[in-house]
N, C-alpha and C. Protein backbone atom coordinates (compact mmCIF):
# COMPACT_ATOMS: atom_id res chain seq x y z
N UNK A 1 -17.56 -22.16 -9.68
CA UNK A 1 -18.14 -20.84 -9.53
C UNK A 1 -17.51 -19.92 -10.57
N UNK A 2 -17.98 -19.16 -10.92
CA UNK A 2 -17.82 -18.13 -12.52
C UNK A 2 -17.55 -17.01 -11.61
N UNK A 3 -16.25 -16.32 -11.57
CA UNK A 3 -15.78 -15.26 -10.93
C UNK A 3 -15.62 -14.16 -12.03
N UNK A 4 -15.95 -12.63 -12.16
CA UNK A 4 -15.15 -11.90 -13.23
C UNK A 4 -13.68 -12.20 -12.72
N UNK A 5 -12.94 -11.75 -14.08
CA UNK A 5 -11.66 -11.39 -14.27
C UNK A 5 -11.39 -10.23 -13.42
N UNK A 6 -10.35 -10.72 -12.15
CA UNK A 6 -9.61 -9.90 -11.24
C UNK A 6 -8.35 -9.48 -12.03
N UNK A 7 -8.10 -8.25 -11.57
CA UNK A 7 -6.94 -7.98 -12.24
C UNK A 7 -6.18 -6.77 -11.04
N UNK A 8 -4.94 -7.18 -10.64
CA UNK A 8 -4.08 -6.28 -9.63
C UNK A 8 -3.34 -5.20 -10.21
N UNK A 9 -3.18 -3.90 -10.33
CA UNK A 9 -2.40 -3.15 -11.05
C UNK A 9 -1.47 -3.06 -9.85
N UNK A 10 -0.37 -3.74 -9.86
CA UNK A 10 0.86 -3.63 -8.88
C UNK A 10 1.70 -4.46 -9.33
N UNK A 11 3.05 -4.01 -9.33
CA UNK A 11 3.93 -4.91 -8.88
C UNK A 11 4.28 -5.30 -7.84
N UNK A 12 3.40 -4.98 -7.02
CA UNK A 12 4.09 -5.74 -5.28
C UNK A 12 4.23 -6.70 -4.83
N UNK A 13 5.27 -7.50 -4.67
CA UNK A 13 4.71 -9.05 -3.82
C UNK A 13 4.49 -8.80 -2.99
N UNK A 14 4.50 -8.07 -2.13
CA UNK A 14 3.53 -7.72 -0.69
C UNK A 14 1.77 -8.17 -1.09
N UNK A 15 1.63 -6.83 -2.20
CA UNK A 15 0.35 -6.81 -2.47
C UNK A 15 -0.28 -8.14 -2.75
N UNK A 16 0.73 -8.89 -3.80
CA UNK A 16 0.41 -9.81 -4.58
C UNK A 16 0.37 -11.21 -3.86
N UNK A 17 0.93 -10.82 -2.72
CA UNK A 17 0.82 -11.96 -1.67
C UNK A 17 -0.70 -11.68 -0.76
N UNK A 18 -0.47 -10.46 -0.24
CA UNK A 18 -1.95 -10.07 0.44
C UNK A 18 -3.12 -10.80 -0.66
N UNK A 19 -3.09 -10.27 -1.82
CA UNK A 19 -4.19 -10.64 -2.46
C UNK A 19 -4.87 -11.96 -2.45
N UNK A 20 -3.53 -13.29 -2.49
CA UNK A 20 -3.73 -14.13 -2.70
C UNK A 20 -4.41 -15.24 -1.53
N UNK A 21 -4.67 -14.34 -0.15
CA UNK A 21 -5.28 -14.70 0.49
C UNK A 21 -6.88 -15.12 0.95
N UNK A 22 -7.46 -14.05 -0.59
CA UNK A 22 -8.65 -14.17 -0.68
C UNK A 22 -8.67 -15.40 -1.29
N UNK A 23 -8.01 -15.87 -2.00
CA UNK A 23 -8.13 -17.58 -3.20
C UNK A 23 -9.37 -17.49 -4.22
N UNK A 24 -9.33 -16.00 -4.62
CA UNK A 24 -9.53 -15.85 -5.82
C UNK A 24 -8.39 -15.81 -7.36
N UNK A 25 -8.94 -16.31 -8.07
CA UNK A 25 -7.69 -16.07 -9.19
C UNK A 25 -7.83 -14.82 -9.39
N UNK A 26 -6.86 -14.36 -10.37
CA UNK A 26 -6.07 -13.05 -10.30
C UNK A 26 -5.03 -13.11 -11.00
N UNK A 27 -4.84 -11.77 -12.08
CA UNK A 27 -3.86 -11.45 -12.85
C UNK A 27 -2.99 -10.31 -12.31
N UNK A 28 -1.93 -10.27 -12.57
CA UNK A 28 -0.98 -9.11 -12.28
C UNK A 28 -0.58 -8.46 -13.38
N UNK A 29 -0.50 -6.98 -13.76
CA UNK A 29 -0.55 -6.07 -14.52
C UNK A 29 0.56 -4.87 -13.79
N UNK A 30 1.64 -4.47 -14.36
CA UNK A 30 2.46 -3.66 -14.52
C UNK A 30 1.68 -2.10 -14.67
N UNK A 31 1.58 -1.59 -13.68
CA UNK A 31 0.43 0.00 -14.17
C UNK A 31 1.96 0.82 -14.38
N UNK A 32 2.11 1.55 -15.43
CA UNK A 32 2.54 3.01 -15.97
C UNK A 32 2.36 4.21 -15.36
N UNK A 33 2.53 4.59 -13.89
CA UNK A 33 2.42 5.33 -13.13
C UNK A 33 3.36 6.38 -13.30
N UNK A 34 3.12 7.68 -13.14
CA UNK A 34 3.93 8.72 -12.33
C UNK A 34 3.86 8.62 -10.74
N UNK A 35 4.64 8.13 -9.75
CA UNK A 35 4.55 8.63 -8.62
C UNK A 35 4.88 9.52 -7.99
N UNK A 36 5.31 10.75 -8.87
CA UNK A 36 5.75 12.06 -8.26
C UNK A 36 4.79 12.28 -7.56
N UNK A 37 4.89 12.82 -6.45
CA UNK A 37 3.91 14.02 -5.89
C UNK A 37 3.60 15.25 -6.52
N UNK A 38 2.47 15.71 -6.70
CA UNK A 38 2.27 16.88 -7.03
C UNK A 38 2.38 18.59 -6.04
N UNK A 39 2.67 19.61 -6.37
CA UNK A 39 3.17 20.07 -5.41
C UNK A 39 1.70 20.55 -4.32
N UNK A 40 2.90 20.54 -3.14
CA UNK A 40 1.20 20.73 -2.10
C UNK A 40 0.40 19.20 -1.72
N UNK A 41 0.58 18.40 -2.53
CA UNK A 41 -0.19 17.15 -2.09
C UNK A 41 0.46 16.73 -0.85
N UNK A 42 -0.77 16.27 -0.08
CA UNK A 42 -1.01 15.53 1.29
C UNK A 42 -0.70 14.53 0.72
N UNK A 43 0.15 13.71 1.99
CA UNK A 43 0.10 12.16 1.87
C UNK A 43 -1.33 11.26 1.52
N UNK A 44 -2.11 11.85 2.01
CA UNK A 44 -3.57 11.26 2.04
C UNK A 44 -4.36 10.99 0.20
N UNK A 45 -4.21 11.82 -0.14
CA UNK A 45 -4.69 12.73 -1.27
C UNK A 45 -3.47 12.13 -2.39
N UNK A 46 -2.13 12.05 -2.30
CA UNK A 46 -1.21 11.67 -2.89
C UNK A 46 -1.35 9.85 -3.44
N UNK A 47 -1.72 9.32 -2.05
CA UNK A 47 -1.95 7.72 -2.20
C UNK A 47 -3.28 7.40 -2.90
N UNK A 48 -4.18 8.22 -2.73
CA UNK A 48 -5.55 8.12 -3.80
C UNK A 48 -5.17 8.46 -4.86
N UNK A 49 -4.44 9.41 -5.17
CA UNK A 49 -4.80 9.70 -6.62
C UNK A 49 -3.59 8.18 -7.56
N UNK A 50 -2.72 8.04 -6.76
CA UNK A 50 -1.82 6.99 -7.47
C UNK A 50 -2.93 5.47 -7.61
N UNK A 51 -3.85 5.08 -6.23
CA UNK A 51 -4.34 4.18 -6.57
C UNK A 51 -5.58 4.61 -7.49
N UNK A 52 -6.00 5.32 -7.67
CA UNK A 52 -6.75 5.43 -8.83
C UNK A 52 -6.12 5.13 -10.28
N UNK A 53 -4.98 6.07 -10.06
CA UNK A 53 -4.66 6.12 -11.98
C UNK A 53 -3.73 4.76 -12.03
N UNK A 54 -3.64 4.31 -10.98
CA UNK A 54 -3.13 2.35 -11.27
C UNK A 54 -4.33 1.42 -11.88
N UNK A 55 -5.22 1.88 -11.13
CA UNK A 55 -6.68 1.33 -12.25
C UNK A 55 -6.69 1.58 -13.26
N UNK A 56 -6.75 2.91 -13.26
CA UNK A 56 -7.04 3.41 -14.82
C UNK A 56 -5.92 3.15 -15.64
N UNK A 57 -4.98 3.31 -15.68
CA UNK A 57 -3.69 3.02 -16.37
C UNK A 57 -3.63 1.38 -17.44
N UNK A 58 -4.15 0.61 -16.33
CA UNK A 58 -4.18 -0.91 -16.73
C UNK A 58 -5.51 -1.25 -17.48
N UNK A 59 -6.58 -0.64 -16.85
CA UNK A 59 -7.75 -0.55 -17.26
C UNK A 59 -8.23 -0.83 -19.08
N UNK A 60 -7.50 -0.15 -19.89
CA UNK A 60 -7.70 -0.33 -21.20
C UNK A 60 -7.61 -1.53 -21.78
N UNK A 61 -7.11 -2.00 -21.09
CA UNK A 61 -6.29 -3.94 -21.69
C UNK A 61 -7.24 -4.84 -21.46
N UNK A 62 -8.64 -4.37 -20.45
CA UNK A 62 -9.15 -5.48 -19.69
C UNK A 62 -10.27 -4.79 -19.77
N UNK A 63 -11.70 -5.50 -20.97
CA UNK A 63 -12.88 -4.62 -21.11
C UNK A 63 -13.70 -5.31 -19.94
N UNK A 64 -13.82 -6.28 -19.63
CA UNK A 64 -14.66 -7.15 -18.27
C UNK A 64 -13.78 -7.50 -17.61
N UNK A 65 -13.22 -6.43 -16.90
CA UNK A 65 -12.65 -7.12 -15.19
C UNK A 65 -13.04 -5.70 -14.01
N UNK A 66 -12.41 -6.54 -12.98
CA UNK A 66 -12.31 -5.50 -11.93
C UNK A 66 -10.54 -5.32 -11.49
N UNK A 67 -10.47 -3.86 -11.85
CA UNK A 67 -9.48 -3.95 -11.51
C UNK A 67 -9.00 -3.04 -10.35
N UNK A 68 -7.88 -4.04 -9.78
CA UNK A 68 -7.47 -2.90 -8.08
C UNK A 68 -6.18 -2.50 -8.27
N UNK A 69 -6.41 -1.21 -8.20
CA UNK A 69 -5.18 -0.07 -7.74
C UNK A 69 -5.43 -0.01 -6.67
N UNK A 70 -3.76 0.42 -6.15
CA UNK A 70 -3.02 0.69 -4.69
C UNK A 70 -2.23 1.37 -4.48
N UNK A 71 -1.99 2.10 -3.14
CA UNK A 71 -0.76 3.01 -3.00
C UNK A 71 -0.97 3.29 -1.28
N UNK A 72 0.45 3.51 -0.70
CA UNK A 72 0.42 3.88 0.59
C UNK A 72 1.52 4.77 0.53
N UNK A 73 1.39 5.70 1.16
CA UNK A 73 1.80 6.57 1.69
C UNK A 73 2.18 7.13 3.03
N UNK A 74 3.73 7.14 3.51
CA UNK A 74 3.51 7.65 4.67
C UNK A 74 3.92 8.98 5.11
N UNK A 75 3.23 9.45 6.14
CA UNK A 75 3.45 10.90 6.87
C UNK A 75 3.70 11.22 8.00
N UNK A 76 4.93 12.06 8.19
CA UNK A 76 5.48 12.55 8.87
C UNK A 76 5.41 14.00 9.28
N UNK A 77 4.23 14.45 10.09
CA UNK A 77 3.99 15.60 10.38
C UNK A 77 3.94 16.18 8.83
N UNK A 78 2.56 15.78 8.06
CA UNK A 78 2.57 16.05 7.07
C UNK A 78 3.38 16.22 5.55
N UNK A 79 4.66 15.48 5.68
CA UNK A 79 5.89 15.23 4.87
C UNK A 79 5.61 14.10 4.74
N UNK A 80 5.34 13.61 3.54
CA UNK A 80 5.35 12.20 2.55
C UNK A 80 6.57 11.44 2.42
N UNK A 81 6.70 10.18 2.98
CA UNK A 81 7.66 9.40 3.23
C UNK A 81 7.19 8.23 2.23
N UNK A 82 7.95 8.21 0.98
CA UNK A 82 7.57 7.73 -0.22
C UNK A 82 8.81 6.22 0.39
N UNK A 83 8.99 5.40 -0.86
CA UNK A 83 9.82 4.14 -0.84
C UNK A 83 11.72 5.04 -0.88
N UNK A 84 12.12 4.51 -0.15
CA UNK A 84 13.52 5.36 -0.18
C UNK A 84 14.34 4.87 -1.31
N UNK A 85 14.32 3.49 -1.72
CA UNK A 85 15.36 3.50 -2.98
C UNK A 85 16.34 3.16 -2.73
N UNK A 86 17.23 3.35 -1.50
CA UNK A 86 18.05 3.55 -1.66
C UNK A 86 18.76 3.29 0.28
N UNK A 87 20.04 2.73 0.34
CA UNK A 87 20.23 2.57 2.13
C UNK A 87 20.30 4.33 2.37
N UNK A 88 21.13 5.14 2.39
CA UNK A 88 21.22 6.39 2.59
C UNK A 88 19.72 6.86 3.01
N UNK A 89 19.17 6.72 2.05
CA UNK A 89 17.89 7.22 1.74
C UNK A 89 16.59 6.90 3.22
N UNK A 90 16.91 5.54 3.45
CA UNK A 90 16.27 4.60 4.27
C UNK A 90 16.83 4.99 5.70
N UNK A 91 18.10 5.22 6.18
CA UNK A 91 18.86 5.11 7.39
C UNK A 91 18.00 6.60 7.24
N UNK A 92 17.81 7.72 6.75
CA UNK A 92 17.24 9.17 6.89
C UNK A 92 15.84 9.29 7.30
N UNK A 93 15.19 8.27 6.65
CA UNK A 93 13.89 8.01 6.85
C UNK A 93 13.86 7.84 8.41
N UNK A 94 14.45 6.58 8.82
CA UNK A 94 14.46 5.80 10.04
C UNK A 94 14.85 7.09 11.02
N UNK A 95 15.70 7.55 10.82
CA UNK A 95 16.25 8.70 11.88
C UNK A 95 14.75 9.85 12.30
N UNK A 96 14.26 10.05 10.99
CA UNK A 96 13.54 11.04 10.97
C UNK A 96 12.02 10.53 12.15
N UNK A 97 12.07 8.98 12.30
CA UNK A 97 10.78 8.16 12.42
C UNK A 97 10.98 8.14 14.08
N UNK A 98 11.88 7.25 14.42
CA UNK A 98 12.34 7.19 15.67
C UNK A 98 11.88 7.91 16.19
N UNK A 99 11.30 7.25 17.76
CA UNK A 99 10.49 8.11 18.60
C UNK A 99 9.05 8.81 18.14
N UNK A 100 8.96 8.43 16.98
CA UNK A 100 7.91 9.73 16.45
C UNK A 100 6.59 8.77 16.19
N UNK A 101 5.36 9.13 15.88
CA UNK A 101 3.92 8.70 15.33
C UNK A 101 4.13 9.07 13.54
N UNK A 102 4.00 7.90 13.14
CA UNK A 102 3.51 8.12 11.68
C UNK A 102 2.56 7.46 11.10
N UNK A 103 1.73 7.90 10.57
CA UNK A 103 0.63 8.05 9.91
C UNK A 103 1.03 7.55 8.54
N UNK A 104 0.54 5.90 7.99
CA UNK A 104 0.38 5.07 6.85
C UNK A 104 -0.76 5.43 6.46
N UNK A 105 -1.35 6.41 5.05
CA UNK A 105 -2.29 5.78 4.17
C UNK A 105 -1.67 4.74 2.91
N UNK A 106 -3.19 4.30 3.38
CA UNK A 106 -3.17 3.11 1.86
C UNK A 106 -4.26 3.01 1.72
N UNK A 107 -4.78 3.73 0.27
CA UNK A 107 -5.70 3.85 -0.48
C UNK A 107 -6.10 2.76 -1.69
N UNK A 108 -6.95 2.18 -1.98
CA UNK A 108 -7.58 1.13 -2.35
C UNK A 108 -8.86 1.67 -3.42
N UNK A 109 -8.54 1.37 -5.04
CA UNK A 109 -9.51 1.92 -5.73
C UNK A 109 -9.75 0.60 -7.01
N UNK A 110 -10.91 -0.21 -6.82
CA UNK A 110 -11.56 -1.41 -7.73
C UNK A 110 -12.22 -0.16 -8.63
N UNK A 111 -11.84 -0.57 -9.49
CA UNK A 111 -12.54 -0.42 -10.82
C UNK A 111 -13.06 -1.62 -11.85
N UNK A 112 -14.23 -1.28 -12.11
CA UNK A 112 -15.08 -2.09 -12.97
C UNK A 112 -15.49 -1.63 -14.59
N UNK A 113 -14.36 -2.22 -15.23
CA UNK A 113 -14.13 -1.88 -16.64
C UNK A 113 -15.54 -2.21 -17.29
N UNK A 114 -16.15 -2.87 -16.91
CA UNK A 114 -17.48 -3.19 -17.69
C UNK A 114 -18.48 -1.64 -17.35
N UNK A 115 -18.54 -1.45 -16.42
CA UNK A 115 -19.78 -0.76 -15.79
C UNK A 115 -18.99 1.09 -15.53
N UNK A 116 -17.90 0.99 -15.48
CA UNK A 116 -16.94 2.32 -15.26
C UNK A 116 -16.93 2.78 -14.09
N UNK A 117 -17.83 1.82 -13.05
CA UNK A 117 -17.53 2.43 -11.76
C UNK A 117 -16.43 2.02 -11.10
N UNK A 118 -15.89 2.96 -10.46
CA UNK A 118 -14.89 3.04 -9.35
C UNK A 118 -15.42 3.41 -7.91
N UNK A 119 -14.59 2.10 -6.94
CA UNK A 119 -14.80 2.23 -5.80
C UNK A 119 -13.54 2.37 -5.16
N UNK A 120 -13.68 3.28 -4.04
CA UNK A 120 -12.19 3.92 -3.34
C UNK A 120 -12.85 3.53 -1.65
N UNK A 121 -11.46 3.60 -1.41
CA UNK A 121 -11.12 3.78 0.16
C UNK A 121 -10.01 4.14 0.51
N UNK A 122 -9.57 4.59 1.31
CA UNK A 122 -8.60 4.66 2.23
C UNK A 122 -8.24 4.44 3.50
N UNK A 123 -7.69 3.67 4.12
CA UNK A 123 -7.26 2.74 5.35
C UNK A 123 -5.99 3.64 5.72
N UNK A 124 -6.36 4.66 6.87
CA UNK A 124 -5.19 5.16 7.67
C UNK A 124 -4.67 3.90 8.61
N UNK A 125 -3.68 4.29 9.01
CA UNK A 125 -2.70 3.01 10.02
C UNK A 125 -1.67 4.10 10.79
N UNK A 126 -1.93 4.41 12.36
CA UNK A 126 -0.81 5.05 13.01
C UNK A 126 0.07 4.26 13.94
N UNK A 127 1.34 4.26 13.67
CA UNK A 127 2.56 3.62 13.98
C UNK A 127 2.99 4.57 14.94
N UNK A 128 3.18 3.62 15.93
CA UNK A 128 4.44 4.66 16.80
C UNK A 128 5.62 3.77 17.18
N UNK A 129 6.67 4.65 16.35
CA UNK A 129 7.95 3.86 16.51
C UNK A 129 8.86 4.17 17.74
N UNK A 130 9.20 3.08 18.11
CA UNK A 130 10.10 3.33 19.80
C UNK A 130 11.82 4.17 19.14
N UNK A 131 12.25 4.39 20.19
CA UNK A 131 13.59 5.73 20.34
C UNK A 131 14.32 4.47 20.05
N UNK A 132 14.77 4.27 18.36
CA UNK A 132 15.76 3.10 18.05
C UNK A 132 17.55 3.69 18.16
N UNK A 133 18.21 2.84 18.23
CA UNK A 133 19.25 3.38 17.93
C UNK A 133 20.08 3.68 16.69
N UNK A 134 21.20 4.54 16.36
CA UNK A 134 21.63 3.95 14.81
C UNK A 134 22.17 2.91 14.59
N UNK A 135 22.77 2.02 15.50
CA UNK A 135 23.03 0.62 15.03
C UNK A 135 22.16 -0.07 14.99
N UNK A 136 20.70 -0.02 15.66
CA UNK A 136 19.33 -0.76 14.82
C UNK A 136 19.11 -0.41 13.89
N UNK A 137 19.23 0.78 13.51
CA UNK A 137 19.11 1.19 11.98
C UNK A 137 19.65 0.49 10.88
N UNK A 138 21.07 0.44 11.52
CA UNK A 138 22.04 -0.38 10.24
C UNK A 138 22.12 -1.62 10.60
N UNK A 139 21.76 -2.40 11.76
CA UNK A 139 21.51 -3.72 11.59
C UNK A 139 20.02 -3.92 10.94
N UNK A 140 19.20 -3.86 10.87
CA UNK A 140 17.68 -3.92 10.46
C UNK A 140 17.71 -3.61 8.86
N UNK A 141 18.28 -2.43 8.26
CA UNK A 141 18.53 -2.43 7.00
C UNK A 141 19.56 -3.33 6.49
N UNK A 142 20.79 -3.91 7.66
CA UNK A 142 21.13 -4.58 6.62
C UNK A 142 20.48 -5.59 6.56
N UNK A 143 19.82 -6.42 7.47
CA UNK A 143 18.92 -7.81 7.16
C UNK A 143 17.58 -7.56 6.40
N UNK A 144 17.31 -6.74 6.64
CA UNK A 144 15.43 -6.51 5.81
C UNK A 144 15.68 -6.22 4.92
N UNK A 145 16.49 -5.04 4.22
CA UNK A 145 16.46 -4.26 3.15
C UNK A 145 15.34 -3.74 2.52
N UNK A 146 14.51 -2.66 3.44
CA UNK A 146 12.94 -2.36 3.19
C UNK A 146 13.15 -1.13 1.96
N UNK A 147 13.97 -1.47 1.34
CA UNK A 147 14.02 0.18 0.71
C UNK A 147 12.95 0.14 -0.57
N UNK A 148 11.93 -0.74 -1.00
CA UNK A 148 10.71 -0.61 -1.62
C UNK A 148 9.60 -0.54 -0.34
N UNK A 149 9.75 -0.37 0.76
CA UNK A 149 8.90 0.10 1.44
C UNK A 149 8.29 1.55 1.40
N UNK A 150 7.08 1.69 1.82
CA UNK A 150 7.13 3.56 2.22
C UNK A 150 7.75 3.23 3.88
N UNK A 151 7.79 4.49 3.84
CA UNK A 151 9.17 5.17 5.26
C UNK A 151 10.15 4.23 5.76
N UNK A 152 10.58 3.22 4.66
CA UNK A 152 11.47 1.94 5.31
C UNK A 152 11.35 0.85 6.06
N UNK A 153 9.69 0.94 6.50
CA UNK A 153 9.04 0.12 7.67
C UNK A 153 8.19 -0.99 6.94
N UNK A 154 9.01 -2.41 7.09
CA UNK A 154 8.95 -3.20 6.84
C UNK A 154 8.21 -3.98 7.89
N UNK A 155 6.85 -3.59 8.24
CA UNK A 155 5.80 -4.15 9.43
C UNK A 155 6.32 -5.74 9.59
N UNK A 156 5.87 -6.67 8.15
CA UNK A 156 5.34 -7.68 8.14
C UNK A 156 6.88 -8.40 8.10
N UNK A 157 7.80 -8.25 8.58
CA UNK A 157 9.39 -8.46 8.62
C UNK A 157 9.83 -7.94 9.99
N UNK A 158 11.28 -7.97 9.78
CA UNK A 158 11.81 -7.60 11.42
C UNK A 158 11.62 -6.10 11.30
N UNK A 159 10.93 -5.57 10.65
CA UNK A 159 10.68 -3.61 11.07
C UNK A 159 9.24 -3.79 11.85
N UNK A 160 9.05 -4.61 12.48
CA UNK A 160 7.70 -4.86 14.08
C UNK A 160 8.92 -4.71 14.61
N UNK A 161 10.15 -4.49 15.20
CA UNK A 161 11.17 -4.68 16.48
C UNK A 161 11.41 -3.28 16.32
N UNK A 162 11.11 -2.17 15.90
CA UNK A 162 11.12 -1.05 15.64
C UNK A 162 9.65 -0.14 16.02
N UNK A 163 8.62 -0.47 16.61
CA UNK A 163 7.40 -0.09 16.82
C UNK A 163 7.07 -0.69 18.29
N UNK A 164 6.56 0.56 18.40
CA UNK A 164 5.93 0.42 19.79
C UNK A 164 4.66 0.12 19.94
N UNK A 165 3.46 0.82 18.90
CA UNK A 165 2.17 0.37 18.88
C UNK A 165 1.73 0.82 17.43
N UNK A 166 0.85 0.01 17.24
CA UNK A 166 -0.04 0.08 15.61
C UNK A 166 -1.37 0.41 16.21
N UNK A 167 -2.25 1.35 15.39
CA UNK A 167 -3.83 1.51 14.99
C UNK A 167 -4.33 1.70 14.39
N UNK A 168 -5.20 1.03 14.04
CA UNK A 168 -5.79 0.72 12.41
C UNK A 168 -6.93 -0.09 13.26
N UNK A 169 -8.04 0.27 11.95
CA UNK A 169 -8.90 -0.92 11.63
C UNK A 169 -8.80 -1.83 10.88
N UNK A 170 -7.47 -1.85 9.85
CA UNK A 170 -7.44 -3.12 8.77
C UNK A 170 -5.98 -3.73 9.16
N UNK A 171 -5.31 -4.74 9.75
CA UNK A 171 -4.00 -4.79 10.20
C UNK A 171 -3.06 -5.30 8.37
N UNK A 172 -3.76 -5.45 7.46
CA UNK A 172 -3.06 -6.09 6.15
C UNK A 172 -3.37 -4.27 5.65
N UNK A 173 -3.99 -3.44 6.02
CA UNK A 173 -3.69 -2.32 5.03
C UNK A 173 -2.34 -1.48 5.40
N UNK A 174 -1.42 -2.41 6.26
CA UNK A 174 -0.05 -1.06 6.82
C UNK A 174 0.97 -2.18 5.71
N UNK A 175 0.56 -3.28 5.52
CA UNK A 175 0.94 -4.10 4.54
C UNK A 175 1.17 -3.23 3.07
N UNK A 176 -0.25 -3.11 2.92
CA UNK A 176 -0.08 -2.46 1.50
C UNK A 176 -1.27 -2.71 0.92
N UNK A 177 -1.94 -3.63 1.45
CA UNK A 177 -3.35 -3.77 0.39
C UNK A 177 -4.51 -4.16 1.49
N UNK A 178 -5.43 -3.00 2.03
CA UNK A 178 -6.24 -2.98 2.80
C UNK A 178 -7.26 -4.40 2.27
N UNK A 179 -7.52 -5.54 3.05
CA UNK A 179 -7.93 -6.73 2.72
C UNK A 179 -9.50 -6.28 2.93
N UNK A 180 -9.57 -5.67 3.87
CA UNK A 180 -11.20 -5.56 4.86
C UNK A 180 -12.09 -4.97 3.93
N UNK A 181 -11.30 -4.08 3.50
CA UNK A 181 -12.20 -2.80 2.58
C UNK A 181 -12.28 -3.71 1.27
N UNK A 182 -10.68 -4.31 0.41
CA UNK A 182 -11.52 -4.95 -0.92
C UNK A 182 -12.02 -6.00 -0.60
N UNK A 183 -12.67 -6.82 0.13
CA UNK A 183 -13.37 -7.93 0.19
C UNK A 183 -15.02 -7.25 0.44
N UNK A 184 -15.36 -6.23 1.11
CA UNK A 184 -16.34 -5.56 0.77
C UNK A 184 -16.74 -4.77 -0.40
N UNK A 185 -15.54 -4.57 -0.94
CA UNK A 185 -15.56 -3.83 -2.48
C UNK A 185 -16.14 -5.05 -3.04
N UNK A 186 -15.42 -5.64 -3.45
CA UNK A 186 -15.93 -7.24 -3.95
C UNK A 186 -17.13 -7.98 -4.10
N UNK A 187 -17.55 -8.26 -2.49
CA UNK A 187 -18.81 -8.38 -2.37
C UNK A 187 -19.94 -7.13 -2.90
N UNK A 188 -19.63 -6.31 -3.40
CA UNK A 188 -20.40 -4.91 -3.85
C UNK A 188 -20.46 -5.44 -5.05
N UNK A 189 -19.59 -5.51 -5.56
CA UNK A 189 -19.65 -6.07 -7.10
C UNK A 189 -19.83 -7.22 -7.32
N UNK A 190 -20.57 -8.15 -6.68
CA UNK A 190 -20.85 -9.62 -6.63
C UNK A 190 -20.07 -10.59 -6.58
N UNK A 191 -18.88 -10.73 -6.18
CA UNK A 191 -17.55 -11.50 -6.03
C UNK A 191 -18.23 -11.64 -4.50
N UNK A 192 -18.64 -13.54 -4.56
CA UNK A 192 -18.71 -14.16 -3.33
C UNK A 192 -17.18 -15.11 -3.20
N UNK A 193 -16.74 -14.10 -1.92
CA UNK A 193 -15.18 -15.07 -1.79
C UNK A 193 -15.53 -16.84 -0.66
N UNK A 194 -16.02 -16.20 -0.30
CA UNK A 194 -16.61 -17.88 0.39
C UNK A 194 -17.87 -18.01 0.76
């Protein structure tokens, strides 16, 4: 079967693992991002505009492909809980989470270098994390080490022993790469995955 050229603008092995579930081939591409926030940006609004310009960014290199940008974002009573970087950074996050509902976007934007269209989505995911203690904190960071996570919550690892309930319609978009939405993107653009 004659597939276009897929192309992932991420470095994630999260992503790059999600992806590989479809068993389409697929290239991985380094996108040149700013992920600052801009000031005033919503978490919501923040994770679109990054998965967009991850398309576009990579986009020039690749005149016939489709390419997917990504980004998640999480929120905390409207405060953007980006990747912490850092343990300090992460144990603050976690404190701030505990007990609380947070709200994962992860925004999802295929672009089609041939044709210039872009297709978007965004896959909210609300988490509610149980009243942890700080020695779950510092046992959990020290075994996971989620600090390329957003808000430190390492779902698909031991940060599920930290949550009380998930809701979503896509359970791979709190992952990082909403599966549901690009396999319908896909099929839009004529990519039959089975």
């Amino acid at each position: 079967m004659n597939f276009p050229r897929i192309v992932l603008a991420s470095t994630s092995p999260y992503r790059r693992a999600l992806l590989e579930r479809l068993r389409l081939p697929f290239e991985v591409t380094a996108p040149l991002v700013d992920e600052s926030p801009q000031k005033h940006e919503v978490a919501r609004d923040l994770a679109m505009r990054l998965a967009q310009s991850k398309a576009r960014a990579v986009a020039p290199a690749f005149s016939e492909a489709l390419v997917i940008g990504c980004d998640q974002v999480a929120a905390l009573d409207e405060v953007c809980l980006g990747k912490p970087g850092s343990h300090a950074n992460a144990v603050t996050q976690l404190k701030a989470m505990r007990g609380r509902n947070v709200l994962f976007h992860t925004a999802l934007a295929l672009l089609n270098t041939k044709s210039g269209v872009m297709r978007t989505a965004e896959v909210p995911t609300a988490v509610s994390f149980r009243d942890f203690s700080d020695h779950e904190i510092e046992r959990y960071l020290e075994l996971e080490k989620p600090y390329d996570c957003a808000g430190s919550a390492k779902i698909e690892g031991l940060g599920i022993v930290l949550v009380e309930r998930v809701t979503g319609d896509d359970p791979s978009a709190l992952i990082g790469l909403p599966l549901v939405q690009l396999a319908a993107m896909l099929r839009q653009e004529g990519v039959a995955i089975v």
